[in-house]
N, C-alpha and C. Protein backbone atom coordinates (compact mmCIF):
# COMPACT_ATOMS: atom_id res chain seq x y z
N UNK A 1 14.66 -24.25 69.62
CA UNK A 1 15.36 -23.28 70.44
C UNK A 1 14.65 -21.94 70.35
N UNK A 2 14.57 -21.23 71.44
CA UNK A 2 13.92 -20.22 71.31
C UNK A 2 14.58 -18.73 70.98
N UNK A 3 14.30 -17.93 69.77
CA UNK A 3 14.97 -17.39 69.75
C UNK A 3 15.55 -15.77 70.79
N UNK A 4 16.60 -16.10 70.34
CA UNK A 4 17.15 -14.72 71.49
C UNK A 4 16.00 -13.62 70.75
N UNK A 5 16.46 -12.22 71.93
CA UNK A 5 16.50 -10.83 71.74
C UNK A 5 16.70 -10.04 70.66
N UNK A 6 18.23 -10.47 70.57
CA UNK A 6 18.69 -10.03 69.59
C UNK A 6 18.44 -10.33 68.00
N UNK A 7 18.35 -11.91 68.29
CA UNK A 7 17.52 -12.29 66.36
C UNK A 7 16.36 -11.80 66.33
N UNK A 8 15.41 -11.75 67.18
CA UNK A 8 14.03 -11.10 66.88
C UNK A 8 13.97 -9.67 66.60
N UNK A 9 14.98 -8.92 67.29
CA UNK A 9 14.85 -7.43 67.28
C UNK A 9 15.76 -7.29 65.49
N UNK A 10 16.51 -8.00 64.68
CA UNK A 10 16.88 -8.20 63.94
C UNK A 10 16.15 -8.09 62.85
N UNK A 11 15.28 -9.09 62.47
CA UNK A 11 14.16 -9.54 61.79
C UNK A 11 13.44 -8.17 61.11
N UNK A 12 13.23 -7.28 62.17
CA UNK A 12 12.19 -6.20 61.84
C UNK A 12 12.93 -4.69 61.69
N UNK A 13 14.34 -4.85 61.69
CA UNK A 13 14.85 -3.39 61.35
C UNK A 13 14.50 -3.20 60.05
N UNK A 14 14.14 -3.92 58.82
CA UNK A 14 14.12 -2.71 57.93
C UNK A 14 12.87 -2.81 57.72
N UNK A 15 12.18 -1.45 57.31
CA UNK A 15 10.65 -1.18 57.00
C UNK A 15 10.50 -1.98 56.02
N UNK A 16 8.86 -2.51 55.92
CA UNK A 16 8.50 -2.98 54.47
C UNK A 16 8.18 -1.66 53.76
N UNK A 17 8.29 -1.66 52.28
CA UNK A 17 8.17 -0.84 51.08
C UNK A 17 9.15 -0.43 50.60
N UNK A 18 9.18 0.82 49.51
CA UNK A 18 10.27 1.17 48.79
C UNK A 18 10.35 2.22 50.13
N UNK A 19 12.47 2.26 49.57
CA UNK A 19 12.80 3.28 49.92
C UNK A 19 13.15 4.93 49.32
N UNK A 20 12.53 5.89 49.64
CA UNK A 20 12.88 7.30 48.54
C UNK A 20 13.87 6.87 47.55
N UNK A 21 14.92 6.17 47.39
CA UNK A 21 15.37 6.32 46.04
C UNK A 21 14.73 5.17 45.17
N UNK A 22 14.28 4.29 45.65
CA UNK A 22 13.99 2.99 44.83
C UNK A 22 12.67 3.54 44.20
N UNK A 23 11.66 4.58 45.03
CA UNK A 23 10.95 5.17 44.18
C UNK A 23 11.17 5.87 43.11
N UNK A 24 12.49 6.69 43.49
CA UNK A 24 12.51 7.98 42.34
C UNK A 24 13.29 7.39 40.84
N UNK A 25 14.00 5.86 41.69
CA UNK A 25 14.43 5.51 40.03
C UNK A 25 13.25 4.69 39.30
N UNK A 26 12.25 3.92 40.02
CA UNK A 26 10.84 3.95 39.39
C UNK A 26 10.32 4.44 38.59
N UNK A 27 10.24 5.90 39.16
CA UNK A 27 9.43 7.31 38.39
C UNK A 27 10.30 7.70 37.12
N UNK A 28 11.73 7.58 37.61
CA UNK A 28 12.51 8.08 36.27
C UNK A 28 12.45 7.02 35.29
N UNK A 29 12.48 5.28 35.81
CA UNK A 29 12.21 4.65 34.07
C UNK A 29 10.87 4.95 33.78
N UNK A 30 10.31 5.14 34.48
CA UNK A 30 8.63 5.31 33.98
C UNK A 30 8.58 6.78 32.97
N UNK A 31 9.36 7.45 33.48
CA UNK A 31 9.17 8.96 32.74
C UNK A 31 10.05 8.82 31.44
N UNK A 32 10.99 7.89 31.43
CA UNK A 32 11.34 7.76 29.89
C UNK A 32 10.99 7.05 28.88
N UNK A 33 10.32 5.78 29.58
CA UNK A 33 9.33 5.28 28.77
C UNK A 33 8.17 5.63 28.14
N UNK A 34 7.92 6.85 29.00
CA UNK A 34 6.83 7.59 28.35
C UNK A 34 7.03 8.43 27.15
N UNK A 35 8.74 9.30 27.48
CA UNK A 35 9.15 9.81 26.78
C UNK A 35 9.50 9.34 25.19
N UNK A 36 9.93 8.27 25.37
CA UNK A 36 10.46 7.11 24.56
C UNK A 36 9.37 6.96 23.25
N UNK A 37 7.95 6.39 24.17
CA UNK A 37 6.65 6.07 23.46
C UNK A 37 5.81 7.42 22.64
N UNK A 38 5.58 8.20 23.28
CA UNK A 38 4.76 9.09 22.97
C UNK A 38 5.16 9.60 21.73
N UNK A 39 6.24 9.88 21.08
CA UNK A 39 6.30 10.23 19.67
C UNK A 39 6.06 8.83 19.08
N UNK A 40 6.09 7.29 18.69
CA UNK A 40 5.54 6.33 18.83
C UNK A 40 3.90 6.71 18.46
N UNK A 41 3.19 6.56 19.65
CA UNK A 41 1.89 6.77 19.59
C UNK A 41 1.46 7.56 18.60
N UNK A 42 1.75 8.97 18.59
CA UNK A 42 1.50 9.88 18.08
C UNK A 42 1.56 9.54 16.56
N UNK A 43 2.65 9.36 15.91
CA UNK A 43 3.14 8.32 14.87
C UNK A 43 1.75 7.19 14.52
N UNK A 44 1.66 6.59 15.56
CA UNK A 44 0.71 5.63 15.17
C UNK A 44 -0.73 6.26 15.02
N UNK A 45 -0.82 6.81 15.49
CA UNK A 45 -2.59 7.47 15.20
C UNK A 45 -2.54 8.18 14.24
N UNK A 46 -1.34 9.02 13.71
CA UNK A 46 -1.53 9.67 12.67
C UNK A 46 -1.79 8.65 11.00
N UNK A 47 -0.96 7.62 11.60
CA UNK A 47 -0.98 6.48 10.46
C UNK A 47 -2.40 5.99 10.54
N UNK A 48 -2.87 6.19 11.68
CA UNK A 48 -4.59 5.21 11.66
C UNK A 48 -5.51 6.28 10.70
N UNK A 49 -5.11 7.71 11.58
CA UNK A 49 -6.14 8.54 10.66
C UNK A 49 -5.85 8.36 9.19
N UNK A 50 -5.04 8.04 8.76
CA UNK A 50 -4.68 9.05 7.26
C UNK A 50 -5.22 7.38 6.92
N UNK A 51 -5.35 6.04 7.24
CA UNK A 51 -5.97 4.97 6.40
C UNK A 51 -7.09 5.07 7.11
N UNK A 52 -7.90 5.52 7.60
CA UNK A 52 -9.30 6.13 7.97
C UNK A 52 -9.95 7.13 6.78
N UNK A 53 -8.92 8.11 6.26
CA UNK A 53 -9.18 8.74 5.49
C UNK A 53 -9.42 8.19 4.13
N UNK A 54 -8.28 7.21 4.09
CA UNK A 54 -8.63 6.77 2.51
C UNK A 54 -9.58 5.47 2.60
N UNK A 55 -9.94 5.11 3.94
CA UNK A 55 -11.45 4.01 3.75
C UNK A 55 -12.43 4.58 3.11
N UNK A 56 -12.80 6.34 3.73
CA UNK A 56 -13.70 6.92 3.30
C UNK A 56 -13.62 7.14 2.17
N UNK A 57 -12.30 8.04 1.49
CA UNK A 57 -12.34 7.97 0.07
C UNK A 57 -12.58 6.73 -1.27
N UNK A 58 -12.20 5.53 -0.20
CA UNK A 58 -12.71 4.59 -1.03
C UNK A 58 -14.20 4.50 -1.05
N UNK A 59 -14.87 4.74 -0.34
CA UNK A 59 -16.37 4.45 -0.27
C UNK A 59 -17.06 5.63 -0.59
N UNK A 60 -16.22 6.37 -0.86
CA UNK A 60 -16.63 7.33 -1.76
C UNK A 60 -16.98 7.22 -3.20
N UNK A 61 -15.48 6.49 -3.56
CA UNK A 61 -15.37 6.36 -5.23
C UNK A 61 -16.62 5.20 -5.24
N UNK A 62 -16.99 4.36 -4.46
CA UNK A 62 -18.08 3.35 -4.67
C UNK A 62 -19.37 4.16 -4.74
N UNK A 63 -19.73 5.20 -4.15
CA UNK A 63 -20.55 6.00 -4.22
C UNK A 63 -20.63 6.57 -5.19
N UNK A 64 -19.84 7.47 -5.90
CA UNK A 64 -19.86 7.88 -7.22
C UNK A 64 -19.71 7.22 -8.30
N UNK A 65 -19.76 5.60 -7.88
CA UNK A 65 -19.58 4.22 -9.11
C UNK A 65 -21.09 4.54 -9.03
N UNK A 66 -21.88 4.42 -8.09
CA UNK A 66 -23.19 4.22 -7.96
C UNK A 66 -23.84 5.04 -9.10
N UNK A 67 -23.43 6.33 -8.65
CA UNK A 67 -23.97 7.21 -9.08
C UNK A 67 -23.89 7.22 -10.84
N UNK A 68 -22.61 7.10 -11.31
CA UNK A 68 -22.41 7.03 -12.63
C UNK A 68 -23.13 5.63 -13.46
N UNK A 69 -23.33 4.69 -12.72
CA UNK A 69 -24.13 3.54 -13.39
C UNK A 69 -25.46 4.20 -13.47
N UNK A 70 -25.95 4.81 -12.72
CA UNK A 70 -27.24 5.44 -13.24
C UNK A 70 -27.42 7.02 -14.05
N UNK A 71 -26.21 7.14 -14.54
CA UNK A 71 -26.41 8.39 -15.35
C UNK A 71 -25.61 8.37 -16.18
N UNK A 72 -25.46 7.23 -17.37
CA UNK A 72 -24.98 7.22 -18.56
C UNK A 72 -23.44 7.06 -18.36
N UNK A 73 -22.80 6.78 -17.09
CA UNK A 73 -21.46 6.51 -16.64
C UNK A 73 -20.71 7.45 -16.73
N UNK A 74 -21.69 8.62 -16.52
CA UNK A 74 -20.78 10.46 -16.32
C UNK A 74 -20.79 10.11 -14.98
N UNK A 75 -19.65 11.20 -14.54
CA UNK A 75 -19.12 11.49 -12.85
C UNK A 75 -20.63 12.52 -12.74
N UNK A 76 -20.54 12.84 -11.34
CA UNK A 76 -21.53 13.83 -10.88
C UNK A 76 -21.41 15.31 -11.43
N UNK A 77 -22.23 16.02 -11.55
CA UNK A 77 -21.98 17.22 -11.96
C UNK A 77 -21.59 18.52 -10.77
N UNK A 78 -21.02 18.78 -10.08
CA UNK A 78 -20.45 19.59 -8.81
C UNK A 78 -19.57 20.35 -8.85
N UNK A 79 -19.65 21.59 -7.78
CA UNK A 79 -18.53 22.22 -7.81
C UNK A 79 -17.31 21.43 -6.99
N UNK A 80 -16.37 22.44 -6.72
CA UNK A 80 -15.26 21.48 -6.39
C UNK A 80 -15.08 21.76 -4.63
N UNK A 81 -16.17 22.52 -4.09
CA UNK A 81 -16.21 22.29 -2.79
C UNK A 81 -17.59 23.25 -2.50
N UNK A 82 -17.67 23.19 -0.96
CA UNK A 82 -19.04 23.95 -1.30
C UNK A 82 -18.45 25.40 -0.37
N UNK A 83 -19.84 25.48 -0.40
CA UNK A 83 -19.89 27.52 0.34
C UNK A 83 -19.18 26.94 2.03
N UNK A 84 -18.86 27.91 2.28
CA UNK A 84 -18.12 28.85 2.05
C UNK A 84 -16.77 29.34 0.91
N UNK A 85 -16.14 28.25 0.58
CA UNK A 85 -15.34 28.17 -0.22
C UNK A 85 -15.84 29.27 -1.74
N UNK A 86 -15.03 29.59 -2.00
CA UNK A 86 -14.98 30.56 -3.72
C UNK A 86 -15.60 29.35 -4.78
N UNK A 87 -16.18 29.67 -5.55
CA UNK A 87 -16.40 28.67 -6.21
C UNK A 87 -17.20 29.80 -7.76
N UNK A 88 -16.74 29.43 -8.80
CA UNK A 88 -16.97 30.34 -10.25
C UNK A 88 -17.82 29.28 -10.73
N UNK A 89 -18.26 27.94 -9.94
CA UNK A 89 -19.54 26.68 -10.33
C UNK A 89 -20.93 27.21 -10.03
N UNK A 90 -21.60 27.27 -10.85
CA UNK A 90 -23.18 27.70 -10.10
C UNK A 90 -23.85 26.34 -10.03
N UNK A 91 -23.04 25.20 -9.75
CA UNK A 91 -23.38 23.54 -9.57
C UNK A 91 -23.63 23.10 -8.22
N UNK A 92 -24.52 22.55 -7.77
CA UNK A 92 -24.72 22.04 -5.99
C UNK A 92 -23.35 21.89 -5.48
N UNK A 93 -23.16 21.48 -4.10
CA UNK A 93 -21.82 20.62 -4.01
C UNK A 93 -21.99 19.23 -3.95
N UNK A 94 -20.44 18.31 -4.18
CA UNK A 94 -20.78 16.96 -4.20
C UNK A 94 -21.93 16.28 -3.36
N UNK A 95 -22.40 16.79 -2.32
CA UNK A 95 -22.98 15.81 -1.12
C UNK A 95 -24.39 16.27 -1.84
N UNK A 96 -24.63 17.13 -2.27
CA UNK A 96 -26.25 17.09 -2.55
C UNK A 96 -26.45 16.25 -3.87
N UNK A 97 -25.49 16.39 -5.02
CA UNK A 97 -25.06 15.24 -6.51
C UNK A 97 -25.23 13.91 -5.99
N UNK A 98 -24.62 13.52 -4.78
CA UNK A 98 -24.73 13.04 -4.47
C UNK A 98 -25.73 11.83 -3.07
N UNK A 99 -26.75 12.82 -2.64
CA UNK A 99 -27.61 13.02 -1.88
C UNK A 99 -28.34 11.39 -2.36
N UNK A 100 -29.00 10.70 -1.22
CA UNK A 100 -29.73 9.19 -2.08
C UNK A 100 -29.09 8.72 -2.08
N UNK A 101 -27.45 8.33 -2.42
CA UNK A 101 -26.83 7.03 -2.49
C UNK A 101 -25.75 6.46 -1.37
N UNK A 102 -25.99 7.58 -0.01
CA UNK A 102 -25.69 7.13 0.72
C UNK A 102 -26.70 6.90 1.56
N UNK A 103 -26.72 5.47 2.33
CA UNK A 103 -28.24 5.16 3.26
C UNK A 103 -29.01 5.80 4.42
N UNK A 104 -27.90 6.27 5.02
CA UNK A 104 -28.03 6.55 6.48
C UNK A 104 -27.30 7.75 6.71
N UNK A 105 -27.72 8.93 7.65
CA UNK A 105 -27.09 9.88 7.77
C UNK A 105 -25.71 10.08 8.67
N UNK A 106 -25.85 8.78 9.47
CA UNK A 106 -24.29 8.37 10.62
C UNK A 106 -23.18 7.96 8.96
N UNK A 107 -23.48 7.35 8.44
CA UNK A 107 -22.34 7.20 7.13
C UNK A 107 -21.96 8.04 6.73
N UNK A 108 -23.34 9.20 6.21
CA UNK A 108 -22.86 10.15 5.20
C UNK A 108 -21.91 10.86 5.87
N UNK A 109 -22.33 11.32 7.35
CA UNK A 109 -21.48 11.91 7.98
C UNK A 109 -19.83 11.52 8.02
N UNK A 110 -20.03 10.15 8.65
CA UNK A 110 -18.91 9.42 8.37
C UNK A 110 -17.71 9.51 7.56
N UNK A 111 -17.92 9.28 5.81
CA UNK A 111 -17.33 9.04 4.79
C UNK A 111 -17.13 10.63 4.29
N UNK A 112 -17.60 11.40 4.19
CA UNK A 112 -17.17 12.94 3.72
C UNK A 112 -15.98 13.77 4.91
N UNK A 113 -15.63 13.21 6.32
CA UNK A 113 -14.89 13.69 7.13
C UNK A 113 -13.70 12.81 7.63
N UNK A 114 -12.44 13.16 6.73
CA UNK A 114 -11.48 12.80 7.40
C UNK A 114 -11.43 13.25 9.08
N UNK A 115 -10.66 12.10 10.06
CA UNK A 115 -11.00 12.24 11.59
C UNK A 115 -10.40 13.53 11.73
N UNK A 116 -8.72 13.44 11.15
CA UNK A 116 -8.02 14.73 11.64
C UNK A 116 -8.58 16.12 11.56
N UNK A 117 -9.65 16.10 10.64
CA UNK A 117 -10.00 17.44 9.97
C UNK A 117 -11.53 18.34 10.65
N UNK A 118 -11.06 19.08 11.58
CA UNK A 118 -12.43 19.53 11.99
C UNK A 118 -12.92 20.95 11.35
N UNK A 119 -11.20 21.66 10.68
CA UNK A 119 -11.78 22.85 10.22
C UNK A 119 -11.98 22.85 8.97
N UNK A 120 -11.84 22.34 7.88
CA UNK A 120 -12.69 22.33 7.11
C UNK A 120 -13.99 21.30 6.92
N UNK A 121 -14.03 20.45 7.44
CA UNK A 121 -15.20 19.95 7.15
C UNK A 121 -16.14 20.74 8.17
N UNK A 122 -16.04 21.33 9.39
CA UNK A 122 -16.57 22.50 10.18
C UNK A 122 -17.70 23.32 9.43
N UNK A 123 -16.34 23.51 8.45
CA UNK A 123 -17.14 24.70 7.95
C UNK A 123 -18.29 24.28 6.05
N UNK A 124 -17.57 23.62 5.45
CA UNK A 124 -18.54 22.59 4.41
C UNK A 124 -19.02 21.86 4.70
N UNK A 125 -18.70 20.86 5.61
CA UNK A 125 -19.40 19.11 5.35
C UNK A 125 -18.95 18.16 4.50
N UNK A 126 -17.44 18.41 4.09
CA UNK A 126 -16.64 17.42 3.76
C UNK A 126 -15.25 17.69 3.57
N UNK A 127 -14.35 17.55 3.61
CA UNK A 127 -12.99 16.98 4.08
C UNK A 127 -12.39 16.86 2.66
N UNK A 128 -13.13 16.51 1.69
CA UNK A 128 -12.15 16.47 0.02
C UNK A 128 -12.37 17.21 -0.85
N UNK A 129 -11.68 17.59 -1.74
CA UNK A 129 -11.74 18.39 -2.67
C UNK A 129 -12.24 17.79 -3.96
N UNK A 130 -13.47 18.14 -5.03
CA UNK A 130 -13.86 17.00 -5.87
C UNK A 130 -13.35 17.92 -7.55
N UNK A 131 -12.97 17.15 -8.41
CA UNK A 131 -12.24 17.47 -9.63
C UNK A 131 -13.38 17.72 -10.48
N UNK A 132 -14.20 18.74 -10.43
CA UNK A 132 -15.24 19.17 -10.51
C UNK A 132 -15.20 19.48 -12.16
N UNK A 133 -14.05 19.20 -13.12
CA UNK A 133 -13.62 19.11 -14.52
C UNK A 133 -14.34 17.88 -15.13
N UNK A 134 -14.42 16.83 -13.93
CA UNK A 134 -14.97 15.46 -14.48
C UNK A 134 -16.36 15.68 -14.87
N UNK A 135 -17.04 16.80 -14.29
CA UNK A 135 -18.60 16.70 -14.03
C UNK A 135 -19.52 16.42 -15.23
N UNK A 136 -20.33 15.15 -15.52
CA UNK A 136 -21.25 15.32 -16.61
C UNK A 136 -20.38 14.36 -17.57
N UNK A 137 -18.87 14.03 -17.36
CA UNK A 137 -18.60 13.60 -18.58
C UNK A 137 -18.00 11.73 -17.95
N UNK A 138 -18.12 11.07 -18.87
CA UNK A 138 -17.38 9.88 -18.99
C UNK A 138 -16.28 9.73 -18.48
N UNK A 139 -15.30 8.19 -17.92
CA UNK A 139 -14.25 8.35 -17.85
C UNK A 139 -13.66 8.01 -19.32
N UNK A 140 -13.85 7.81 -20.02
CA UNK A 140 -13.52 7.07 -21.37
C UNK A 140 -13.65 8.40 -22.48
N UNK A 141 -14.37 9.13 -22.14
CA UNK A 141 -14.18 10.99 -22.40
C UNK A 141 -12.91 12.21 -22.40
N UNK A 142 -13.08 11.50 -20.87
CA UNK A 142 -12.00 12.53 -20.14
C UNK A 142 -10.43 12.29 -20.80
N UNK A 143 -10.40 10.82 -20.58
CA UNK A 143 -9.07 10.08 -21.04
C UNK A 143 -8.67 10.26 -22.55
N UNK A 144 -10.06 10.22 -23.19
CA UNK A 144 -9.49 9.85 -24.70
C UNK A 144 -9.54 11.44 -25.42
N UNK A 145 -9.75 12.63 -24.56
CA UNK A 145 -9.18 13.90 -25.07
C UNK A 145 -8.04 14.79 -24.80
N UNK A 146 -7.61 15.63 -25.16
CA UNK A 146 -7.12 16.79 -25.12
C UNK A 146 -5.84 16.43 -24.42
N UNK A 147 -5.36 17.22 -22.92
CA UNK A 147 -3.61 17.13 -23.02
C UNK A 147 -3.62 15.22 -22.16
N UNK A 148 -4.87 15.29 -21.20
CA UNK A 148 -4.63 13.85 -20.77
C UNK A 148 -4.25 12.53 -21.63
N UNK A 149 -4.48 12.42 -22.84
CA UNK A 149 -4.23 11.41 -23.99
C UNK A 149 -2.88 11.83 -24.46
N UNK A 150 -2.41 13.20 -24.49
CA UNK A 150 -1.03 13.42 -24.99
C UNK A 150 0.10 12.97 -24.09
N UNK A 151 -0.88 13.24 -22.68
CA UNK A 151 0.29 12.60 -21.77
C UNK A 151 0.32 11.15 -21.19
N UNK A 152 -0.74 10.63 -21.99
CA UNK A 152 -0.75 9.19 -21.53
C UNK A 152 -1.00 8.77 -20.09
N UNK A 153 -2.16 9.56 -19.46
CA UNK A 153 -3.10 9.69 -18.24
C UNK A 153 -4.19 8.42 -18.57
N UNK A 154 -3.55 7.39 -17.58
CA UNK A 154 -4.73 6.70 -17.35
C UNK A 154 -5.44 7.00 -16.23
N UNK A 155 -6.82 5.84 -16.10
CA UNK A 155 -7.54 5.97 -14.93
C UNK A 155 -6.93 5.86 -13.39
N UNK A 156 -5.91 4.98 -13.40
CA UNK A 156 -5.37 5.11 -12.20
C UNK A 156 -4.38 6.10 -11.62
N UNK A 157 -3.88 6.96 -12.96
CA UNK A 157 -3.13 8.42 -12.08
C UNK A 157 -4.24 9.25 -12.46
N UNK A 158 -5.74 9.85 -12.52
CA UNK A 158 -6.70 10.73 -12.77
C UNK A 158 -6.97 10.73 -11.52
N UNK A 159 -7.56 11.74 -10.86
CA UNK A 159 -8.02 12.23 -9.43
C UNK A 159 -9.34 12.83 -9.62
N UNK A 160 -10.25 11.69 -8.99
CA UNK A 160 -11.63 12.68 -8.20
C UNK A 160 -11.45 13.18 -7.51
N UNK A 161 -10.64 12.64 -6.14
CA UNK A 161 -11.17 13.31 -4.97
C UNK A 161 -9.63 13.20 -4.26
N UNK A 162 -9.65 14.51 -3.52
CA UNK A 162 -8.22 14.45 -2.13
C UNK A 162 -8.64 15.27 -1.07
N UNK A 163 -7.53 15.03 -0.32
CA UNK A 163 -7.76 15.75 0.76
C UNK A 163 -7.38 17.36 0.52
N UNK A 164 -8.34 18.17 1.27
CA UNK A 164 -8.30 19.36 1.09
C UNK A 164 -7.78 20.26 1.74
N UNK A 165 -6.35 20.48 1.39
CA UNK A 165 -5.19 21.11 2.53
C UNK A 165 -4.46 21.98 1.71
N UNK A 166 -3.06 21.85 2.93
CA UNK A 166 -2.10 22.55 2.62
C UNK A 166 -2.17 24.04 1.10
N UNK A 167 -2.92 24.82 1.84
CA UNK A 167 -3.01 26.31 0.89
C UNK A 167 -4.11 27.06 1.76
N UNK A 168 -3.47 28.57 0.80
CA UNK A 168 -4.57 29.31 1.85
C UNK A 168 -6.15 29.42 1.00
N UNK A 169 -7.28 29.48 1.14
CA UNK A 169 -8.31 29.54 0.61
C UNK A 169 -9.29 30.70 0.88
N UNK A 170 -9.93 31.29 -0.54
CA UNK A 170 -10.70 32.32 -0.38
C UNK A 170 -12.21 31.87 0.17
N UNK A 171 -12.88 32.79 0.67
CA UNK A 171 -14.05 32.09 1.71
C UNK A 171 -14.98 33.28 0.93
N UNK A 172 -16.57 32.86 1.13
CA UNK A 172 -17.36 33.73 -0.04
C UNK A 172 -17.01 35.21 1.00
N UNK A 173 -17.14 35.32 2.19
CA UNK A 173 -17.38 36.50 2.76
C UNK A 173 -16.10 37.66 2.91
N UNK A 174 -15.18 37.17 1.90
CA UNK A 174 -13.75 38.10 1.33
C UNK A 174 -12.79 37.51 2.68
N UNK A 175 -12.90 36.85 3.61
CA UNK A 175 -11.82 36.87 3.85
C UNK A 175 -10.92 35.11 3.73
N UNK A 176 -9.86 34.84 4.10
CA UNK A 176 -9.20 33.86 3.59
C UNK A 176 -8.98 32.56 4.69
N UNK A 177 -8.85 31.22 4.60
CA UNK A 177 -8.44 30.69 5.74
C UNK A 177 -7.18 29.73 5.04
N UNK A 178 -5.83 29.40 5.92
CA UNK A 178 -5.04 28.59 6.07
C UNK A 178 -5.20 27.40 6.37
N UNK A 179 -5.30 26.24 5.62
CA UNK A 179 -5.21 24.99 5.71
C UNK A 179 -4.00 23.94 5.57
N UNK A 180 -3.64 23.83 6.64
CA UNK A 180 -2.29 23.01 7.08
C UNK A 180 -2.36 21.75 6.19
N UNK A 181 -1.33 21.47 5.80
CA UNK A 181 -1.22 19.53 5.48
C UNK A 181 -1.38 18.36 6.26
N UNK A 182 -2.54 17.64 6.44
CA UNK A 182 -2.76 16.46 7.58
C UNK A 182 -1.99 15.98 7.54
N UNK A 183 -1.46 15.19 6.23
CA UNK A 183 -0.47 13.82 6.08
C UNK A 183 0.35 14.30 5.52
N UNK A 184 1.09 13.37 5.76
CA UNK A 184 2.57 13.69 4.89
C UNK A 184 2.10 12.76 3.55
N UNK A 185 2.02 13.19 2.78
CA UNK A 185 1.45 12.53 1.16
C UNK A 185 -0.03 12.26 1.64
N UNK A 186 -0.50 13.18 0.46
CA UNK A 186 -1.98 13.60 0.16
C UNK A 186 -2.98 11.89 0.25
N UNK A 187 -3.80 11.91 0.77
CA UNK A 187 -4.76 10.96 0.18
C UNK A 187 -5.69 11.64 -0.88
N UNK A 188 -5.26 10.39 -2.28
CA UNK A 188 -6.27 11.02 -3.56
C UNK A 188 -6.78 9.54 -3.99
N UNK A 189 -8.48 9.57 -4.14
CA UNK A 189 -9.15 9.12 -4.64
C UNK A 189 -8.98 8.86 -6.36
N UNK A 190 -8.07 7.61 -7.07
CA UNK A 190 -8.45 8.03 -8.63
C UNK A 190 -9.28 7.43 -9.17
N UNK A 191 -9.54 7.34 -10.49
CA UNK A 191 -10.54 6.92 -11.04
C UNK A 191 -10.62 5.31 -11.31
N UNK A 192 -9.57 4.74 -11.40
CA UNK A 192 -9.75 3.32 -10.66
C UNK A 192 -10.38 2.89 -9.74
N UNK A 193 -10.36 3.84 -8.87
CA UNK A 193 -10.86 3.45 -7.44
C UNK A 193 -9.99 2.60 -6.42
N UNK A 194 -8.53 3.38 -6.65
CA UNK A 194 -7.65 2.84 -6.05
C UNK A 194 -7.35 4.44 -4.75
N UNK A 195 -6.70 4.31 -4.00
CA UNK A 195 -6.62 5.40 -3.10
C UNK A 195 -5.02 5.27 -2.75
N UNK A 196 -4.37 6.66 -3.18
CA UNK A 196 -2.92 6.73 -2.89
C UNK A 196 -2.35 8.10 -3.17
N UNK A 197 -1.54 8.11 -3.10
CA UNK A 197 -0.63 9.84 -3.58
C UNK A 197 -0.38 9.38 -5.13
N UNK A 198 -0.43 10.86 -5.95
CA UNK A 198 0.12 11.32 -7.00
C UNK A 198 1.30 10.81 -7.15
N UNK A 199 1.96 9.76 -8.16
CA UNK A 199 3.30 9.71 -8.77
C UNK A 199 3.35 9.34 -9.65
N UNK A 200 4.35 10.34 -10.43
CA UNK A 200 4.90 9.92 -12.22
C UNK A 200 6.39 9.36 -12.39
């Protein structure tokens, strides 16, 4: 049967596509999903950096394993950060103590710079702070003297290395800079060679 007039003219009253509201409630789940996610994300990258950070600090402490198997199983001798930073050490900083036992200069770069951190490593060339007390001596030294043995400090709560934040810092040229806290709980390198926050 052929169809009428009227069924054909039928067929094609409504436009194909969305109509203005079917878009705008589109846009609105889309805009809360975004809303929704983005603290999410944010959350998640901060969690990537801060175990980014302590890869490096681990391959750090392997670096300064290195180093101590070839020098009588003393830590490096260093100040505890370099210039610009204040420093009462007339000792290189870690990266030159350390200079040779990393291979390649894309690593060295690598492993001394937490991602989050552009202003201080900016301005030194590394991202941690080194316990520059250890320098020259044993771990079996450090442990078996003075208040660390009274307090029953083993190798795994002792700290080489952390991240270098939260305080304000004197700079050689008198004036000072503010360093925010990356993470929420410090990444510290201890002498185990385990990587975690400070707890007693």
């Amino acid at each position: 049967m052929k169809p009428t007039l009227s069924t054909a003219h039928s067929r094609h009253t409504r436009p194909a596509g969305f109509t203005l509201i079917e878009l705008l409630v589109v846009v609105s789940i889309i805009g809360l999903l975004i809303g929704i996610l983005m603290p999410a994300l944010a959350a998640a990258r901060s969690a990537a950096e801060k175990i980014t950070c302590s890869s490096a600090l681990r391959q750090l402490g392997l670096v300064i394993e290195s180093y101590s198997i070839e020098h009588k199983e003393t830590y490096p001798v260093a100040r505890y950060m370099p210039e610009p930073f204040v420093s009462s050490s007339p000792h290189p900083p870690l990266m030159a103590a350390l200079d040779g036992y990393i291979e390649n200069q894309g690593e060295e770069a690598r492993i001394y710079k937490c991602p989050d951190d552009d202003q201080v490593y900016n301005l030194s060339g590394i991202s941690y702070e080194y316990q520059f007390t250890l320098g020259g001596k044993s771990l079996q030294d450090v442990l078996e003297r003075g208040m660390l043995k009274r307090m029953n400090v083993d190798a795994s709560k002792l700290t080489v290395l952390r991240d270098f934040d939260n305080a304000e810092f004197l700079l050689t040229d008198g004036s000072t800079i503010d360093v925010p806290m990356r993470h929420i709980g410090r990444n510290i390198l201890f002498a185990d060679g385990h990587v975690g926050k400070l707890e007693f």
